[in-house]
PDB file of N, CA and C in Angstrom:
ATOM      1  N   UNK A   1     205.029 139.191 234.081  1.00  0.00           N
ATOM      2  CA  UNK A   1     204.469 137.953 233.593  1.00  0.00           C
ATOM      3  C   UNK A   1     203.573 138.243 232.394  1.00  0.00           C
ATOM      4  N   UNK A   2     203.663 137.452 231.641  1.00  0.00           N
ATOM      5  CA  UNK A   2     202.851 137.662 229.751  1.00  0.00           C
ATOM      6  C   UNK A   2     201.580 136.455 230.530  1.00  0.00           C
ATOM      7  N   UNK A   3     200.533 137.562 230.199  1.00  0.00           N
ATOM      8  CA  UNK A   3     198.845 136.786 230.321  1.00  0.00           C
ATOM      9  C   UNK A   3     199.316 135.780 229.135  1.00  0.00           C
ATOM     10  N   UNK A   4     198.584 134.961 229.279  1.00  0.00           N
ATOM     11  CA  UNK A   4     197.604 134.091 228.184  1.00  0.00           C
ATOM     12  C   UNK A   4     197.259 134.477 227.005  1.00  0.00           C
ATOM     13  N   UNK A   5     197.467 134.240 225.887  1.00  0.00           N
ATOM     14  CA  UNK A   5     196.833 134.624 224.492  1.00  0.00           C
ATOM     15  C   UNK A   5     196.139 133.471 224.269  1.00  0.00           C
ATOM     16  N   UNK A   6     194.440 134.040 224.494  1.00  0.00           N
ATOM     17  CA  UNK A   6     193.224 133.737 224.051  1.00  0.00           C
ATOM     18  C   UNK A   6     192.878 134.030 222.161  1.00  0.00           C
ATOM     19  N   UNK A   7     193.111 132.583 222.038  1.00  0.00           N
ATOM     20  CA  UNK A   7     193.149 132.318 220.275  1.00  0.00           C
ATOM     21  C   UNK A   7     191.320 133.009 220.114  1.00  0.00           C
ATOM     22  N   UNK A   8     190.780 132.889 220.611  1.00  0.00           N
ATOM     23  CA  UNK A   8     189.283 133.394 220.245  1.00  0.00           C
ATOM     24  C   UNK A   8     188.865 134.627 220.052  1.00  0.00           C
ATOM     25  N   UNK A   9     190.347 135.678 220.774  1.00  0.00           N
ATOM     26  CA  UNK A   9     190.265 137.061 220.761  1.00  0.00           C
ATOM     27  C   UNK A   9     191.472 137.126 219.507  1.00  0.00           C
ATOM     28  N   UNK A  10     191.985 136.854 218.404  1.00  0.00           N
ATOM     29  CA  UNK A  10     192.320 136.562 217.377  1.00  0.00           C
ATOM     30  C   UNK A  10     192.041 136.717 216.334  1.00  0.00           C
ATOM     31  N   UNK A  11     191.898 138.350 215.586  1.00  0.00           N
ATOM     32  CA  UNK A  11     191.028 138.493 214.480  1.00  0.00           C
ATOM     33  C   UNK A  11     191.099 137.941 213.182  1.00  0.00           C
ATOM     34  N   UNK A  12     190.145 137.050 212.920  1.00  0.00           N
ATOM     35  CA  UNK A  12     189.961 136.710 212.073  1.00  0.00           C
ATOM     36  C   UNK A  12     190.572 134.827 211.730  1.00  0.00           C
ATOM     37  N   UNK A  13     190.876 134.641 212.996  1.00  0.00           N
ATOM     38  CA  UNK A  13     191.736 133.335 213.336  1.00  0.00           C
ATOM     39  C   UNK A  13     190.558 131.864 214.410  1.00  0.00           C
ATOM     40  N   UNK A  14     189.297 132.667 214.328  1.00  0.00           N
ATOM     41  CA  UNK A  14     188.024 132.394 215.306  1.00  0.00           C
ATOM     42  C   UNK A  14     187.676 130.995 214.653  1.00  0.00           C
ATOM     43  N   UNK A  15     187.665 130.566 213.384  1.00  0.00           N
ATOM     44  CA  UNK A  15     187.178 129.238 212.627  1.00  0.00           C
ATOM     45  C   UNK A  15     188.723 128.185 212.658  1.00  0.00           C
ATOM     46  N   UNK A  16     189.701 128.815 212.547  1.00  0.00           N
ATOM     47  CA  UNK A  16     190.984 127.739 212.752  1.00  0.00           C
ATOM     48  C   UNK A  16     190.969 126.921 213.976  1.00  0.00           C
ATOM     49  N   UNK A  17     190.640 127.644 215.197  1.00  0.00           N
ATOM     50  CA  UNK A  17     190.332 127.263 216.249  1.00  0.00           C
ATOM     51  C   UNK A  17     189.606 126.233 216.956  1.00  0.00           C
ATOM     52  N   UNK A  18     188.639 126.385 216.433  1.00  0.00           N
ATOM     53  CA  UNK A  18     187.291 125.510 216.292  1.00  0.00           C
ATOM     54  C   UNK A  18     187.671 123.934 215.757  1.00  0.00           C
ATOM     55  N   UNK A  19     187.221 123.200 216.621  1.00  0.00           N
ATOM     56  CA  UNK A  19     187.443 121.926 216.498  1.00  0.00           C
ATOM     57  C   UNK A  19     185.912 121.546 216.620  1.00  0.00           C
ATOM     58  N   UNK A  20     185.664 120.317 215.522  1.00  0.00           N
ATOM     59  CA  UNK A  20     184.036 119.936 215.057  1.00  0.00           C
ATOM     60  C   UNK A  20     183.935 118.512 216.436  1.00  0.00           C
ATOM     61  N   UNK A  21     182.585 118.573 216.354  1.00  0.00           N
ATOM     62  CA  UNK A  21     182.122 117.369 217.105  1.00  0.00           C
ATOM     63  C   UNK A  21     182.990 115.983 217.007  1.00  0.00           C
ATOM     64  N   UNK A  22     183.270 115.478 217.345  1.00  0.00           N
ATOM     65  CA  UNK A  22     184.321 113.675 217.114  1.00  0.00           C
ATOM     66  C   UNK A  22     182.809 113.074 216.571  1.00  0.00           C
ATOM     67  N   UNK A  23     181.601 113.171 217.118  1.00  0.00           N
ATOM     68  CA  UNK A  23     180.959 112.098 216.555  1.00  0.00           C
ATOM     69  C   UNK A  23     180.416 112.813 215.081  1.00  0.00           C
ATOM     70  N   UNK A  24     180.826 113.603 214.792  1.00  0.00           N
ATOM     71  CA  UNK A  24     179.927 114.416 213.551  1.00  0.00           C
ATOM     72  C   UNK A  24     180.811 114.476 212.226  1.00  0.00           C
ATOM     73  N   UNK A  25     182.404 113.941 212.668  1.00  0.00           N
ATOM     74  CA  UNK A  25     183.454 113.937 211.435  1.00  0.00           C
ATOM     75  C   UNK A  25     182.843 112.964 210.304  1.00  0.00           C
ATOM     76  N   UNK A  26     183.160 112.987 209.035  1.00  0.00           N
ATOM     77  CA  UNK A  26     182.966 112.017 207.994  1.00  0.00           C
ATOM     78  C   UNK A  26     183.903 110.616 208.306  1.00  0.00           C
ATOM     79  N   UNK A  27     182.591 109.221 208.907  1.00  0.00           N
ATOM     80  CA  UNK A  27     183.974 107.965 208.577  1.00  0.00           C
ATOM     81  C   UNK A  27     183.485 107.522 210.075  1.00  0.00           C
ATOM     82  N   UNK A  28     183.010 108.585 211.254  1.00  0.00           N
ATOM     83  CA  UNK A  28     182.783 108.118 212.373  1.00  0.00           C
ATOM     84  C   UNK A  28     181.986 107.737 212.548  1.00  0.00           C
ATOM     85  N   UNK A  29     181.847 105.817 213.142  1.00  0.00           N
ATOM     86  CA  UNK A  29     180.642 105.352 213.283  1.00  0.00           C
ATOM     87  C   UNK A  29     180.929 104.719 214.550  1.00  0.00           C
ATOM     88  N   UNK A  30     180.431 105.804 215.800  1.00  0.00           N
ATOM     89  CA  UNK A  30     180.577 104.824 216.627  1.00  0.00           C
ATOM     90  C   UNK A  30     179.574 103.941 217.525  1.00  0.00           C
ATOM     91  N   UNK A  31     178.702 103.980 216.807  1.00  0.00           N
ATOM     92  CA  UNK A  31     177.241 102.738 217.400  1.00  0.00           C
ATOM     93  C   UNK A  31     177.200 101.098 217.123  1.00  0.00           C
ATOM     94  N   UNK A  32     178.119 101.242 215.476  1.00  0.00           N
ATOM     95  CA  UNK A  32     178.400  99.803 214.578  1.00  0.00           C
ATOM     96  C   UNK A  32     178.816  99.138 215.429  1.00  0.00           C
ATOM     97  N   UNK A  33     177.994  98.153 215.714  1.00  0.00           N
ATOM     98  CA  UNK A  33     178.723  96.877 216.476  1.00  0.00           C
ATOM     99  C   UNK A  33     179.768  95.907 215.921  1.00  0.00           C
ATOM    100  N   UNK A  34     179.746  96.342 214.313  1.00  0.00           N
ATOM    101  CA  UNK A  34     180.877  95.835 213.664  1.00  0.00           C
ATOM    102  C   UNK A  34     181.983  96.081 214.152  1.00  0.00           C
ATOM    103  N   UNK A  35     181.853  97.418 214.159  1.00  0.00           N
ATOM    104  CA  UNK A  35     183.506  97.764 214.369  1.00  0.00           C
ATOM    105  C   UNK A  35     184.335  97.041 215.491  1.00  0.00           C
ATOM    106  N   UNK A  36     185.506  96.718 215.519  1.00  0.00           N
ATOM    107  CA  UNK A  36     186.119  95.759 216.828  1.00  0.00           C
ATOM    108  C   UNK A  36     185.987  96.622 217.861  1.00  0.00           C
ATOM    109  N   UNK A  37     185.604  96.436 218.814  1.00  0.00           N
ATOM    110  CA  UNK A  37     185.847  97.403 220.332  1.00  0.00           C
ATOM    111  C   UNK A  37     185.266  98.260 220.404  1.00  0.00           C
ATOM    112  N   UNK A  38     183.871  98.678 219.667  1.00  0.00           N
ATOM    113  CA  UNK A  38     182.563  99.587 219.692  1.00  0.00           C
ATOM    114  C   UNK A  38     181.825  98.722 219.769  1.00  0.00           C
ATOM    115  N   UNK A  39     180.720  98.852 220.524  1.00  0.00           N
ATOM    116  CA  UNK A  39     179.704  99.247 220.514  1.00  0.00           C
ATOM    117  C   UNK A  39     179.250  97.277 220.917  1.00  0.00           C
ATOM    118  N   UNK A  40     178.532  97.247 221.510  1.00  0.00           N
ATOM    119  CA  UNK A  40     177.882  95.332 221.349  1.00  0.00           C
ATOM    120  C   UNK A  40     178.293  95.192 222.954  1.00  0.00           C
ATOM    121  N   UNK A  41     178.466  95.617 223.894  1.00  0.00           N
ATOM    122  CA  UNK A  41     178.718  95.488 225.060  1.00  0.00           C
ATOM    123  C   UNK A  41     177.922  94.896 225.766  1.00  0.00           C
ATOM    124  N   UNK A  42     177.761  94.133 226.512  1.00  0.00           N
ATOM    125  CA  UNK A  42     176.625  93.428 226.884  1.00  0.00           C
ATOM    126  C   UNK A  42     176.641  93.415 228.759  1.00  0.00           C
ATOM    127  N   UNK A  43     177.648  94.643 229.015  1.00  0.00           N
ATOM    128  CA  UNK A  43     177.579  94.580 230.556  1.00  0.00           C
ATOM    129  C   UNK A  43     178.438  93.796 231.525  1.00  0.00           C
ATOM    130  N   UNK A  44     179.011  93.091 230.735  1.00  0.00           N
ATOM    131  CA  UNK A  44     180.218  91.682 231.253  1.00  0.00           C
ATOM    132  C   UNK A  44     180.800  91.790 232.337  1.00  0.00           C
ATOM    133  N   UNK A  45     181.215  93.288 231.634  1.00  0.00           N
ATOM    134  CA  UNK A  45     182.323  93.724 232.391  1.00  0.00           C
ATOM    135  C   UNK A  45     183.847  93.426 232.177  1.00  0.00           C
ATOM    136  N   UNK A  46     185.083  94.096 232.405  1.00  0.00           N
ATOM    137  CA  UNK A  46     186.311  93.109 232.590  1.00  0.00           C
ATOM    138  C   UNK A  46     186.127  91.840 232.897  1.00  0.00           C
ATOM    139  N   UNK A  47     185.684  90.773 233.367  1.00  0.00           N
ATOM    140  CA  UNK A  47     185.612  90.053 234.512  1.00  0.00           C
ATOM    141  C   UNK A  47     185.199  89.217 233.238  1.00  0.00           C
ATOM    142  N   UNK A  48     183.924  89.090 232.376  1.00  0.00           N
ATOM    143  CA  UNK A  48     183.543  88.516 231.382  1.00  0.00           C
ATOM    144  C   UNK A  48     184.270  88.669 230.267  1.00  0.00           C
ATOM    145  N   UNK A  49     185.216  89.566 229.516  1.00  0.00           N
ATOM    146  CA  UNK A  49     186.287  90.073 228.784  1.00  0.00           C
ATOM    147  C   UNK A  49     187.201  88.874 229.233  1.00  0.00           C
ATOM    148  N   UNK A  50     188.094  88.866 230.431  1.00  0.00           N
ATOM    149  CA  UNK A  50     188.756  88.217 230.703  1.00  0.00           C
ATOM    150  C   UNK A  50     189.033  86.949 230.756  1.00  0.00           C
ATOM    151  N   UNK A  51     187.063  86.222 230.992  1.00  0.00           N
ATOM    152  CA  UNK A  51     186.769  84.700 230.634  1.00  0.00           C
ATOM    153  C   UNK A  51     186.787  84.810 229.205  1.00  0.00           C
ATOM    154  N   UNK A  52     186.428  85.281 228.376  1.00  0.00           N
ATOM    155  CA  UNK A  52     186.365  85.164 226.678  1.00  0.00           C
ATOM    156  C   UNK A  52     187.717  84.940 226.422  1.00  0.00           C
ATOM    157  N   UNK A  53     188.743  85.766 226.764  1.00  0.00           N
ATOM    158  CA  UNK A  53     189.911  86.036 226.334  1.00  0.00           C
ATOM    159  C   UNK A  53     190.960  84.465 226.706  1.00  0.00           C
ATOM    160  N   UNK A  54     190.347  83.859 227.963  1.00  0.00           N
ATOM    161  CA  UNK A  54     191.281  83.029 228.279  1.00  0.00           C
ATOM    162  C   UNK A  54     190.801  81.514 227.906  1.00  0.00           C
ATOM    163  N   UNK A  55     189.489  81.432 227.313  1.00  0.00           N
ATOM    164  CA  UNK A  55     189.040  80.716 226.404  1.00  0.00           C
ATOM    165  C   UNK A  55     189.501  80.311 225.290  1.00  0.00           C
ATOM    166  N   UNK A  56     189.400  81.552 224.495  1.00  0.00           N
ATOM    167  CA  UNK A  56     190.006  81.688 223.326  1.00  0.00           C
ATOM    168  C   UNK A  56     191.615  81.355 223.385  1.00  0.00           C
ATOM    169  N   UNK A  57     192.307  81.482 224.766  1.00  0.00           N
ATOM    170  CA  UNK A  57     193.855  80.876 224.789  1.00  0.00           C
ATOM    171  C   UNK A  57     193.638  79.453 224.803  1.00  0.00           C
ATOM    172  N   UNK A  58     192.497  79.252 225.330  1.00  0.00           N
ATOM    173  CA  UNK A  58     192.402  77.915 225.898  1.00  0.00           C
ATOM    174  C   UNK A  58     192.443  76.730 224.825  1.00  0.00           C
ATOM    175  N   UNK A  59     191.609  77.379 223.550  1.00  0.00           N
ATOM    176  CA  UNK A  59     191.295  76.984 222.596  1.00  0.00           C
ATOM    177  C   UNK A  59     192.303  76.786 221.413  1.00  0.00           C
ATOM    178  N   UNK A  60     193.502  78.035 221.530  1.00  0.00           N
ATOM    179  CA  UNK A  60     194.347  77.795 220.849  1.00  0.00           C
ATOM    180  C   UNK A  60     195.453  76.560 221.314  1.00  0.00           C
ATOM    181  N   UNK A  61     195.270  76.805 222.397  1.00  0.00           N
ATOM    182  CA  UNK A  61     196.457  76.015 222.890  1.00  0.00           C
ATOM    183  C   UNK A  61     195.874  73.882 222.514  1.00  0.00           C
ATOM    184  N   UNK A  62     194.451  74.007 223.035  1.00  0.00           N
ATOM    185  CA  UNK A  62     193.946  72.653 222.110  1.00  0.00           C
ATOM    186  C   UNK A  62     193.814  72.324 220.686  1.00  0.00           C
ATOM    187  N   UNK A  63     194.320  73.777 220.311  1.00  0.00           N
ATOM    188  CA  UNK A  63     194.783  73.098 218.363  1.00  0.00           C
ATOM    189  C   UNK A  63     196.224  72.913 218.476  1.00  0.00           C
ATOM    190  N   UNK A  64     196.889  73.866 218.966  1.00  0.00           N
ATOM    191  CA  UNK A  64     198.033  73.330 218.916  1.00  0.00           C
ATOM    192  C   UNK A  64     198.639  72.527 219.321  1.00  0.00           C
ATOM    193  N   UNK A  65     197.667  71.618 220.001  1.00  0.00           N
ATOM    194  CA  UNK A  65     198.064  70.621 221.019  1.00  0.00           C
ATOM    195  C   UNK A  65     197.295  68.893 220.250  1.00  0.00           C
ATOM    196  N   UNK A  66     196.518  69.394 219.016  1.00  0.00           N
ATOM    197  CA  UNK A  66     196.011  68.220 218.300  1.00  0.00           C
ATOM    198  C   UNK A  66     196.828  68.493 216.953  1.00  0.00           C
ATOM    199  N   UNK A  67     197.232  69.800 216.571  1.00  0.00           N
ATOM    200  CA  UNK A  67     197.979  70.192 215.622  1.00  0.00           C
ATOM    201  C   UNK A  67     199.685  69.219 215.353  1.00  0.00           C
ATOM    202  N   UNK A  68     200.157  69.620 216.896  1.00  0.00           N
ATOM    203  CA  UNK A  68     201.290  68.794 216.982  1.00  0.00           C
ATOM    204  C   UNK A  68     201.377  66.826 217.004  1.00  0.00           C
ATOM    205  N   UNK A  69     200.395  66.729 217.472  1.00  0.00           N
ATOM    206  CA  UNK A  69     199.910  65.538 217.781  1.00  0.00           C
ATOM    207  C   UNK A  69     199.894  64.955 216.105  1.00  0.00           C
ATOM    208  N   UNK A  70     199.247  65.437 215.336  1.00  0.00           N
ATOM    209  CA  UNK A  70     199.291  65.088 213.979  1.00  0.00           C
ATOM    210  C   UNK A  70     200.635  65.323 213.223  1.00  0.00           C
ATOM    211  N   UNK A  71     200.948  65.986 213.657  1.00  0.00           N
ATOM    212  CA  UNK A  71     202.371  66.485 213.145  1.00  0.00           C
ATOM    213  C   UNK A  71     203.470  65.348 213.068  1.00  0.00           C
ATOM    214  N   UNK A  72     203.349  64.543 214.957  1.00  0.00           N
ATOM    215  CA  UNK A  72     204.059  64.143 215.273  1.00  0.00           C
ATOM    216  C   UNK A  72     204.073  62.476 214.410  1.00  0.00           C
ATOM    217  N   UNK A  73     202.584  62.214 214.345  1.00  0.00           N
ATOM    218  CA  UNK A  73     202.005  60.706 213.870  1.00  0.00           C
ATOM    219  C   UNK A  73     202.107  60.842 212.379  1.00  0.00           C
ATOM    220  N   UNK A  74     202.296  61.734 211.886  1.00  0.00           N
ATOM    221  CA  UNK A  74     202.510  61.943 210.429  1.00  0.00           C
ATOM    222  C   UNK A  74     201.278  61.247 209.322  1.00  0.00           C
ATOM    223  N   UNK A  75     199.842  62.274 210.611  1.00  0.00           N
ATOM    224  CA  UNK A  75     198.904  62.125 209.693  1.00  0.00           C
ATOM    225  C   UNK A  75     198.395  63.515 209.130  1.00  0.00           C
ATOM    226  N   UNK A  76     199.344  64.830 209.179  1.00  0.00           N
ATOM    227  CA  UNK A  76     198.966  66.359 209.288  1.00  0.00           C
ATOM    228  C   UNK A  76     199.418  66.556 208.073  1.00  0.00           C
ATOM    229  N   UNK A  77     198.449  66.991 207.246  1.00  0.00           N
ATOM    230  CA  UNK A  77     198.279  66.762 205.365  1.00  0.00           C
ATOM    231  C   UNK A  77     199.365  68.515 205.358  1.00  0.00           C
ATOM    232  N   UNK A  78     199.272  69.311 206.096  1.00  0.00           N
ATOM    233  CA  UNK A  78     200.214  70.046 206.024  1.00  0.00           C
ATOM    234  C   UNK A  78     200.776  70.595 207.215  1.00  0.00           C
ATOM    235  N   UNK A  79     202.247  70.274 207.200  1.00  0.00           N
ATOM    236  CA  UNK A  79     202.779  70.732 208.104  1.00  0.00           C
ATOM    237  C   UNK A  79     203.201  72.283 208.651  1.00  0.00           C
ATOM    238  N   UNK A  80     203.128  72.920 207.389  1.00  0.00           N
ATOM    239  CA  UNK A  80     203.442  74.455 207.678  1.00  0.00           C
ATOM    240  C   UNK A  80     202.320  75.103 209.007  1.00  0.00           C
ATOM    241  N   UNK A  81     200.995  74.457 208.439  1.00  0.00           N
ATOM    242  CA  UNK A  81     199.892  74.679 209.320  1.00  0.00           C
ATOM    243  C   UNK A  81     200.233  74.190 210.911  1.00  0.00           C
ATOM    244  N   UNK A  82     200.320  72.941 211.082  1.00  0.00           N
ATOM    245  CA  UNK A  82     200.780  72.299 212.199  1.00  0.00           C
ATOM    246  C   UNK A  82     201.909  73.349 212.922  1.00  0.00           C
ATOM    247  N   UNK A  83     203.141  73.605 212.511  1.00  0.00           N
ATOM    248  CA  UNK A  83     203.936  74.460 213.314  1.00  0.00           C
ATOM    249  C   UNK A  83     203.345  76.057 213.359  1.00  0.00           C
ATOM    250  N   UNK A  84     202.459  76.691 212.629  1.00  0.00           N
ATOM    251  CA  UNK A  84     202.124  77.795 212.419  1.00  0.00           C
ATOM    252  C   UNK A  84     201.151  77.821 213.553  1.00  0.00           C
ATOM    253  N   UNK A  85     199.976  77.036 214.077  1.00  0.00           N
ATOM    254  CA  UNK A  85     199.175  76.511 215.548  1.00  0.00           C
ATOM    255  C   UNK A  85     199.939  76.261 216.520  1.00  0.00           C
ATOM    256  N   UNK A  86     201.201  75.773 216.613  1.00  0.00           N
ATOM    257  CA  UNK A  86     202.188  75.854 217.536  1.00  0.00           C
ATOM    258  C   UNK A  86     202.375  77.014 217.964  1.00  0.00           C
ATOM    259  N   UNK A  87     203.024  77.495 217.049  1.00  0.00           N
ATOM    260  CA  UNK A  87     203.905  78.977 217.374  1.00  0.00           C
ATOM    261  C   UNK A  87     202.772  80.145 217.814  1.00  0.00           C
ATOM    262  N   UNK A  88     201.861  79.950 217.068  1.00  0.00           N
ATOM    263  CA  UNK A  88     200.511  81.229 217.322  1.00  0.00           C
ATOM    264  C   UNK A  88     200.395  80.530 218.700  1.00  0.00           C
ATOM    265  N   UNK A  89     200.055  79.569 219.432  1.00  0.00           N
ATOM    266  CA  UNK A  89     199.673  79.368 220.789  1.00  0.00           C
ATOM    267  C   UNK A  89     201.047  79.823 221.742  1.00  0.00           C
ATOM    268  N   UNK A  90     202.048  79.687 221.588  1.00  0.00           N
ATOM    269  CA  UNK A  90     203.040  79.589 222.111  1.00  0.00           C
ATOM    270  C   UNK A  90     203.212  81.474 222.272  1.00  0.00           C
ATOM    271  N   UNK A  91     202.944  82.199 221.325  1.00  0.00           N
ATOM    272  CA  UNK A  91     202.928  83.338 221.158  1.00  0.00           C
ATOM    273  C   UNK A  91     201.720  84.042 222.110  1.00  0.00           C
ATOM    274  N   UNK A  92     200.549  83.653 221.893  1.00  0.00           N
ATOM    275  CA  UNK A  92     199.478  83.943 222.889  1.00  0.00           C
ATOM    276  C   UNK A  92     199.653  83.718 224.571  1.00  0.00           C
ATOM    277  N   UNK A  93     200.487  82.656 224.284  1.00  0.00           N
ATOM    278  CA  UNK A  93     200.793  82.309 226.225  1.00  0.00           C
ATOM    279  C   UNK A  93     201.848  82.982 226.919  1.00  0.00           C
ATOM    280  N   UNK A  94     203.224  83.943 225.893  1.00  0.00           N
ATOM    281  CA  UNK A  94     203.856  84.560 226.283  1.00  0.00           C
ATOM    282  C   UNK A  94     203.144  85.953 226.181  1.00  0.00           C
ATOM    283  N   UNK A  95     202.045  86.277 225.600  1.00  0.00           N
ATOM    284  CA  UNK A  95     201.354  87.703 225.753  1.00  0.00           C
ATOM    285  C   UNK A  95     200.853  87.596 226.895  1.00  0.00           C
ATOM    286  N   UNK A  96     199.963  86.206 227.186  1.00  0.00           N
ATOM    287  CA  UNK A  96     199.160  86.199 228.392  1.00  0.00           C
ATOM    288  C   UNK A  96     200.015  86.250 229.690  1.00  0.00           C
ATOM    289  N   UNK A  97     201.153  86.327 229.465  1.00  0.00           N
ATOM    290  CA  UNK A  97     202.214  86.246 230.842  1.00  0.00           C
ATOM    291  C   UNK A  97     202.402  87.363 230.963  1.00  0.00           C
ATOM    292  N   UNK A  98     202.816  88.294 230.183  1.00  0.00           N
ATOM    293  CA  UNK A  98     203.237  89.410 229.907  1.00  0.00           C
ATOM    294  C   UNK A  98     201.577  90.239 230.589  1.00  0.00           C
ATOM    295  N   UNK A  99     200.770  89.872 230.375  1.00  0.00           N
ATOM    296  CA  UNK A  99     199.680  90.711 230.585  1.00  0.00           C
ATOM    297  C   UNK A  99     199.697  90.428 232.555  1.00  0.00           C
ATOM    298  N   UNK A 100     199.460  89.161 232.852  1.00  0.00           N
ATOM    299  CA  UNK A 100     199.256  88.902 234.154  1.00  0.00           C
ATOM    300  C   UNK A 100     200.457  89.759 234.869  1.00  0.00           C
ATOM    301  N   UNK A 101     201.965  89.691 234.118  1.00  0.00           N
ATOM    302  CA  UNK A 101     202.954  90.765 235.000  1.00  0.00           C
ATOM    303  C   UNK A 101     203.036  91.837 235.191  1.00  0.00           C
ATOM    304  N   UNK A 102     202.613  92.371 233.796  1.00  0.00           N
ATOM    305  CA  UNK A 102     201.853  93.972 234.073  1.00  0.00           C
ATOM    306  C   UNK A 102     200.895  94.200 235.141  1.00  0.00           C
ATOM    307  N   UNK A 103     200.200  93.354 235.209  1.00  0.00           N
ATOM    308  CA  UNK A 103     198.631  93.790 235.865  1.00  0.00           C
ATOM    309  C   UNK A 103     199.455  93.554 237.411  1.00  0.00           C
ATOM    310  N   UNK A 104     200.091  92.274 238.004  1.00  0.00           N
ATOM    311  CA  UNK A 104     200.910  91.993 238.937  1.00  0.00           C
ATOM    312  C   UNK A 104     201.344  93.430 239.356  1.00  0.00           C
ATOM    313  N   UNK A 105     202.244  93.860 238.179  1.00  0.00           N
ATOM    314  CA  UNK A 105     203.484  95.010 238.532  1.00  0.00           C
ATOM    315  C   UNK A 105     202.667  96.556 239.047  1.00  0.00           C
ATOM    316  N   UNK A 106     201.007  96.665 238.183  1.00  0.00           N
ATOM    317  CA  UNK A 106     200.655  97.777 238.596  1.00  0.00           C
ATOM    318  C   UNK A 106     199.616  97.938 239.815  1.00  0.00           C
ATOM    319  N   UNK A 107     198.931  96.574 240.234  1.00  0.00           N
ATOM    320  CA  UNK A 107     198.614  96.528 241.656  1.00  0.00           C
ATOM    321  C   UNK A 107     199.416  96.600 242.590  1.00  0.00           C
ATOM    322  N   UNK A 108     200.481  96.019 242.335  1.00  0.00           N
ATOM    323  CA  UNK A 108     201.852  96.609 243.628  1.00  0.00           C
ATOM    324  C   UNK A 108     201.973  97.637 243.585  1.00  0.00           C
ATOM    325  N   UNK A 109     201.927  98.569 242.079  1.00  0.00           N
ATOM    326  CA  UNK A 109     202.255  99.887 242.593  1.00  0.00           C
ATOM    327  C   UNK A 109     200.624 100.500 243.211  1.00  0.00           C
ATOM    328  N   UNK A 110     199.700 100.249 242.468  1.00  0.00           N
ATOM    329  CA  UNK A 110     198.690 100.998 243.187  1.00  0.00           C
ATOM    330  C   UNK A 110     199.144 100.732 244.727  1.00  0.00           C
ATOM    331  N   UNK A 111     198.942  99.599 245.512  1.00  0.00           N
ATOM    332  CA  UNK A 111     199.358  99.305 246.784  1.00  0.00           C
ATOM    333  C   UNK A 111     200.214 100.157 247.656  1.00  0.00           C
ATOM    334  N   UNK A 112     201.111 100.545 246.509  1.00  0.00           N
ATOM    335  CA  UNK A 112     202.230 101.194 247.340  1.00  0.00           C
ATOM    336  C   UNK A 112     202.376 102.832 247.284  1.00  0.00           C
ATOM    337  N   UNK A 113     200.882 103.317 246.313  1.00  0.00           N
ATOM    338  CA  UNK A 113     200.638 104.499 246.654  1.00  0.00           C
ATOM    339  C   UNK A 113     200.133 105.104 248.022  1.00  0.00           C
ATOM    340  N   UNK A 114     201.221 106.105 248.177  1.00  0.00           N
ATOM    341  CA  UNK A 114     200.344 106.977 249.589  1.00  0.00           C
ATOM    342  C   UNK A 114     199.627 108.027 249.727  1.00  0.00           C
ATOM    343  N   UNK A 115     198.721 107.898 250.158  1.00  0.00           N
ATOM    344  CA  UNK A 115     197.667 108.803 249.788  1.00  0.00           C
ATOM    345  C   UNK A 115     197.712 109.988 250.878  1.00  0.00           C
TER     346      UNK A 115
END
């Protein structure tokens, strides 16, 4: 059996090796609460994530639902907009299905792990 080749016992190959801090690279900011999905956490939890998220469906789906409405009465100064609030809601509610079947599909499997 061939040991292991330890790159550190490697003369002269000791700095290739070496990988720098993640928070110390040039560009990494990860405290900015700007950034999407850093940093601004407020403790919610999933549970609060999940009310935001289905809000925000909630919300699309009531433009697209005053969107069409104008569409239909032919008081909607542009229509591209009107079907474009359609389709973006219509698009969000087949993600949100897609998400609930996943989540469905992987509690059954957790369930059906044996430990």
């Amino acid at each position: 059996m061939i040991a292991a080749i330890d790159p550190s016992m490697v003369a002269g190959l000791t700095d290739q090796w070496q990988t720098p801090d993640v928070t110390q690279l040039p560009g990494a900011n990860f405290q900015d609460p700007s950034v999407e999905g850093v940093g601004g956490v407020d403790g919610g939890g999933f549970g609060k994530l999940l009310s935001n998220e289905i809000g925000k469906l909630s919300d699309l789906q009531t433009n697209a639902a005053v969107q069409g409405q104008s569409l239909a009465d032919g008081t909607a100064t542009d229509p591209v907009t009107a079907v474009m609030a359609v389709e973006k809601a219509q698009m969000a509610m087949q993600f949100a299905g897609q998400i609930r079947t996943r989540g469905s599909e992987a509690l059954t499997e957790i369930f059906r792990t044996q430990i």
